[in-house]
Protein backbone atom coordinates (compact mmCIF):
# COMPACT_ATOMS: atom_id res chain seq x y z
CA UNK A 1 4.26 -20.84 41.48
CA UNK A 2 3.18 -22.26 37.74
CA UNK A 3 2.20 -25.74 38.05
CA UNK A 4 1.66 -27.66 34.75
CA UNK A 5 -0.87 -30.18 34.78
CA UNK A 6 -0.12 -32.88 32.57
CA UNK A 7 -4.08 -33.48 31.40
CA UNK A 8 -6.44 -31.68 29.66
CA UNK A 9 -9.37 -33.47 31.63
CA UNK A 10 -11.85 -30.44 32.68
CA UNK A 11 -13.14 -32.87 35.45
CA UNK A 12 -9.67 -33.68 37.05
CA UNK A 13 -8.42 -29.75 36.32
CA UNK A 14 -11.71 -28.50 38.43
CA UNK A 15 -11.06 -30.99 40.82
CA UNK A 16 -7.48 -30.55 41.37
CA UNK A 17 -7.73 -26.92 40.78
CA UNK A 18 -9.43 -26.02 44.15
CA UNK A 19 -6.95 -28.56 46.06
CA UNK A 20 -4.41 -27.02 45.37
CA UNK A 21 -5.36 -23.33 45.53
CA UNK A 22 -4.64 -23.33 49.16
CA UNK A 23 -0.66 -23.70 48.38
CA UNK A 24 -0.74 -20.60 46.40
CA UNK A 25 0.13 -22.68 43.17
CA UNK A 26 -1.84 -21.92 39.70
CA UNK A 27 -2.42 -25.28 38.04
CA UNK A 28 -2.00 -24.73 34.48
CA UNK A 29 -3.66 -27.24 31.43
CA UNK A 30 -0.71 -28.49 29.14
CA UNK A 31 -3.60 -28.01 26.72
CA UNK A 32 -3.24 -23.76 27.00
CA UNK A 33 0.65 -24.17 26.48
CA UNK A 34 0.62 -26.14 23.09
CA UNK A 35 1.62 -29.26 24.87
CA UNK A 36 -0.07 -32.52 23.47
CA UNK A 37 -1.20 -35.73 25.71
CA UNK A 38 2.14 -37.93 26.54
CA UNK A 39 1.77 -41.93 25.58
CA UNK A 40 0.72 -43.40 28.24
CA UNK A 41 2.31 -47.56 27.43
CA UNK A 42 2.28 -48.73 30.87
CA UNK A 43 0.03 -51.00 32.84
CA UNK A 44 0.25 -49.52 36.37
CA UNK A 45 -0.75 -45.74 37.23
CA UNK A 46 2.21 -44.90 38.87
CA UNK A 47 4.18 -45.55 35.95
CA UNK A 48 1.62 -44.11 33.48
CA UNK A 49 1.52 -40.60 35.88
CA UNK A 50 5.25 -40.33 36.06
CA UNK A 51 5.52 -40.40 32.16
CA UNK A 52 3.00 -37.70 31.95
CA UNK A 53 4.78 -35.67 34.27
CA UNK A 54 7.89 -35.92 32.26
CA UNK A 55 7.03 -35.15 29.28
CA UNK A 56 4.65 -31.88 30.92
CA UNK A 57 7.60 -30.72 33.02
CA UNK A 58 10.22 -31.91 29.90
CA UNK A 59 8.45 -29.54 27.27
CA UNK A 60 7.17 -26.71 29.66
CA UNK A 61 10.39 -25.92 31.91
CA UNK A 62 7.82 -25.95 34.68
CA UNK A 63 7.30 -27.72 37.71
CA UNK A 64 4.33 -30.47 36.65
CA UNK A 65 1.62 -32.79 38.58
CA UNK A 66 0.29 -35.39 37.10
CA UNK A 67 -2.82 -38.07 37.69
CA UNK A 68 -3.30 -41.19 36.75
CA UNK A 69 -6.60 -42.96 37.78
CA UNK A 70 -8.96 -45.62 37.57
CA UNK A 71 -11.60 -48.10 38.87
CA UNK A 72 -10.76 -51.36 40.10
CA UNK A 73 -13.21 -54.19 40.03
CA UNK A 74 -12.39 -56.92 42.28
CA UNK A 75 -14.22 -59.63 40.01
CA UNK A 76 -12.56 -58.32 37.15
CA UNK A 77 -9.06 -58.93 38.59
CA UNK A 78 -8.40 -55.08 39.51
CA UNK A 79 -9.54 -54.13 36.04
CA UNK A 80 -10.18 -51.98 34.02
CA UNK A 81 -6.86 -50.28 36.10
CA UNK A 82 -5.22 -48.02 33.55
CA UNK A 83 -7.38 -48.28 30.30
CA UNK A 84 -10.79 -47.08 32.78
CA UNK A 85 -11.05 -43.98 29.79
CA UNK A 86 -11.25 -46.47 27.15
CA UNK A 87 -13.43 -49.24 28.76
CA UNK A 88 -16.64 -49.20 26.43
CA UNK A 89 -14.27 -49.40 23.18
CA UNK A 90 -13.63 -52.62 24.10
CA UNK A 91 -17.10 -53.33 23.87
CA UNK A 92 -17.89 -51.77 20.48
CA UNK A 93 -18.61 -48.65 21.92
CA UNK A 94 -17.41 -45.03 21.45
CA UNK A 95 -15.37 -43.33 24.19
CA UNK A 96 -17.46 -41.52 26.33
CA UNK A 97 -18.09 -41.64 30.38
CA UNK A 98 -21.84 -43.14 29.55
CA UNK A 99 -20.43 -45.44 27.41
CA UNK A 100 -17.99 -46.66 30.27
CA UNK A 101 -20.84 -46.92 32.72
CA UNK A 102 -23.15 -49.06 29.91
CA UNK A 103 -20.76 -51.35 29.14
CA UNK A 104 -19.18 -51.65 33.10
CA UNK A 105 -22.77 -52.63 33.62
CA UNK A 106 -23.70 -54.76 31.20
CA UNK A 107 -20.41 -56.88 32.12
CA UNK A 108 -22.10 -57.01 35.67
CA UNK A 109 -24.69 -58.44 35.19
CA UNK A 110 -25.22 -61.51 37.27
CA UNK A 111 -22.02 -60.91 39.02
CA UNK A 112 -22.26 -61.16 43.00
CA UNK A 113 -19.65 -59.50 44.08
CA UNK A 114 -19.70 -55.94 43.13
CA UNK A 115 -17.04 -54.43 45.46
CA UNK A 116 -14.49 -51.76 43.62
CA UNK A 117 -11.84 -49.14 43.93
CA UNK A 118 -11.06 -45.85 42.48
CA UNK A 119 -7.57 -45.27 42.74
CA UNK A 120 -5.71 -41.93 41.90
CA UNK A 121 -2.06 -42.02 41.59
CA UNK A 122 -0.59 -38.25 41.98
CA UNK A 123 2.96 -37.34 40.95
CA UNK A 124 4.99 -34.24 40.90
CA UNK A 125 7.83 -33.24 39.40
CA UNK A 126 10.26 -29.99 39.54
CA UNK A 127 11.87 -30.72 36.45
CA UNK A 128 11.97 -33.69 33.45
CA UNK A 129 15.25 -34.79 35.40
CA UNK A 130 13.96 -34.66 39.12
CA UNK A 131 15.61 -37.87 40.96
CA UNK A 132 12.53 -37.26 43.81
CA UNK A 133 9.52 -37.72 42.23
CA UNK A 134 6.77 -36.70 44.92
CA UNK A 135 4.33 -39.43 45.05
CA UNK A 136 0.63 -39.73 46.51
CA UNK A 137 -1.92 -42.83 46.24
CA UNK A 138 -6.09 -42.01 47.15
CA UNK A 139 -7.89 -45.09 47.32
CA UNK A 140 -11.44 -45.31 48.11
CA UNK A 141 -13.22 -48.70 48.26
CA UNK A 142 -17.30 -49.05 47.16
CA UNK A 143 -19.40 -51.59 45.08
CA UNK A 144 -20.51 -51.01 42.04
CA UNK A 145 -24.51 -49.64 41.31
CA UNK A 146 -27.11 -51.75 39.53
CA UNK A 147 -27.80 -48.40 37.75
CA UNK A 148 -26.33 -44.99 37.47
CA UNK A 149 -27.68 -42.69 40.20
CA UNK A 150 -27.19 -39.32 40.61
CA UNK A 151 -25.82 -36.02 38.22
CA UNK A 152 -22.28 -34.78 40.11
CA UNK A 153 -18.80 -35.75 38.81
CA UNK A 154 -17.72 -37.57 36.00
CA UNK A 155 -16.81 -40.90 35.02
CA UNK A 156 -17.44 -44.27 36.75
CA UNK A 157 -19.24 -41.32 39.64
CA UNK A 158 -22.73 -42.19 38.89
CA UNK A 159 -22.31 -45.89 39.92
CA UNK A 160 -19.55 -45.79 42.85
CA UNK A 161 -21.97 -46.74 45.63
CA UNK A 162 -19.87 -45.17 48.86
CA UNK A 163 -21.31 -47.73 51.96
CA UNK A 164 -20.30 -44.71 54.28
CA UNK A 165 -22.53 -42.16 52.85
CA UNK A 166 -25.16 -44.58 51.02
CA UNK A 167 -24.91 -43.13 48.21
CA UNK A 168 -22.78 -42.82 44.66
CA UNK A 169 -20.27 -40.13 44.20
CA UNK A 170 -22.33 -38.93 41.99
CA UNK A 171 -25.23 -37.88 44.33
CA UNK A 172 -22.93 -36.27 46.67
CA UNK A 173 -22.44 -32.46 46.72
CA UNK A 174 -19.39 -31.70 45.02
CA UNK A 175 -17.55 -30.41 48.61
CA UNK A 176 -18.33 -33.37 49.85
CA UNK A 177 -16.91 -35.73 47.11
CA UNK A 178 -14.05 -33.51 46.54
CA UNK A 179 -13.10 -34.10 50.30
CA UNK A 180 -13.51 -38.04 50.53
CA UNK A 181 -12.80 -39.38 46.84
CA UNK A 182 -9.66 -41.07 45.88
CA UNK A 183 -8.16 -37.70 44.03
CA UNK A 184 -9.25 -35.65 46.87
CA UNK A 185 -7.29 -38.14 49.17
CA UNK A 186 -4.68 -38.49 46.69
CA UNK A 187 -3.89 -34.09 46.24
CA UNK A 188 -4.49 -34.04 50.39
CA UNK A 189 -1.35 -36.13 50.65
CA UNK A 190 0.18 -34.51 47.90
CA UNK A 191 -0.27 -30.65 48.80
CA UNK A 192 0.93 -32.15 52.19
CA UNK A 193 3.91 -33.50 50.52
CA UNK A 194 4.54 -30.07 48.44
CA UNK A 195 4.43 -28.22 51.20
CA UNK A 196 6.97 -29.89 53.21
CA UNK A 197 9.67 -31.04 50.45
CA UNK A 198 8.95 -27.47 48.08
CA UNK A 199 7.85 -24.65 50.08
């Protein structure tokens, strides 16, 4: 089965990608089909990943799965939430996943309490009209780095300090982050969910 999925992310399609290769299904970029990135208004990921999925599924006539992630810093009030891609710009700086970790940093400094979650909200849709939205939440809780460590993943990676391992996301193998990070929990749950409710 074609699976649209409704970001053209090359992290989150690799990730996602081999998670869901066990069902059988081929996860295909909206990018390759012509279909351009959805508006994204809303200030909570579930809502943000269910509009994506619409409009995927809505202008493919496929079956679509769509993310919507973040980091959430507990002294910043669970933010930067939804706008995590566009964090630096706020700042002055151009988007870009260094930028993000700079300026996440540099708003740091001096702060105590560095504990944080990356969340990934997954949702999947058979069509643009499906009333049953299949819907599955990875969390995974850390503290924030004093300074980026280690080359794997993407994004806020490098300074998501993981107590359990000791170490950032980003210094884990790839297996091994794939298997315990918030989108790996998030498509475990979900391929779990697929299989029962669409196989």
């Amino acid at each position: 089965m074609k699976i649209v999925l409704a970001s053209n992310n090359a992290g989150k399609l690799a990730e996602l990608h081999a998670m869901f290769a066990p069902l059988g299904f081929e996860l295909v970029p909206q990018g390759s089909l012509g279909i351009p990135e959805a508006e994204e208004p809303f200030h909570t990921f579930i809502e943000n990943a269910l509009a994506k999925a619409r409009h995927a599924t809505r202008l493919s006539g496929l079956p679509a799965v769509a993310d919507d992630a973040g980091l959430c810093v507990d002294a910043f009030g669970g933010l930067p939430g939804v706008q995590t891609a566009f964090y630096a710009t706020q700042f002055g700086y151009p988007k870009s996943d260094d930028n993000n970790v700079r300026a996440l940093l540099e708003q740091m400094q001096g702060v105590t309490n560095r504990r944080a979650a990356m969340v990934s909200t997954l949702v999947a849709l058979r069509s643009a009209d499906d009333p049953e939205p299949l819907v599955a939440v990875g969390r995974v809780v850390g503290e924030i780095a004093r300074e980026p460590l280690g080359s794997n993943g993407f994004g806020f990676d490098p300074v998501m300090f993981i107590p359990e391992f000791g170490k950032t996301f980003a210094q884990l193998p790839v297996e091994v982050k794939n298997a315990h990070s918030h989108r790996g929990r998030a498509a475990a749950a979900m391929v779990a969910l697929m299989r029962e409710r669409w196989l």
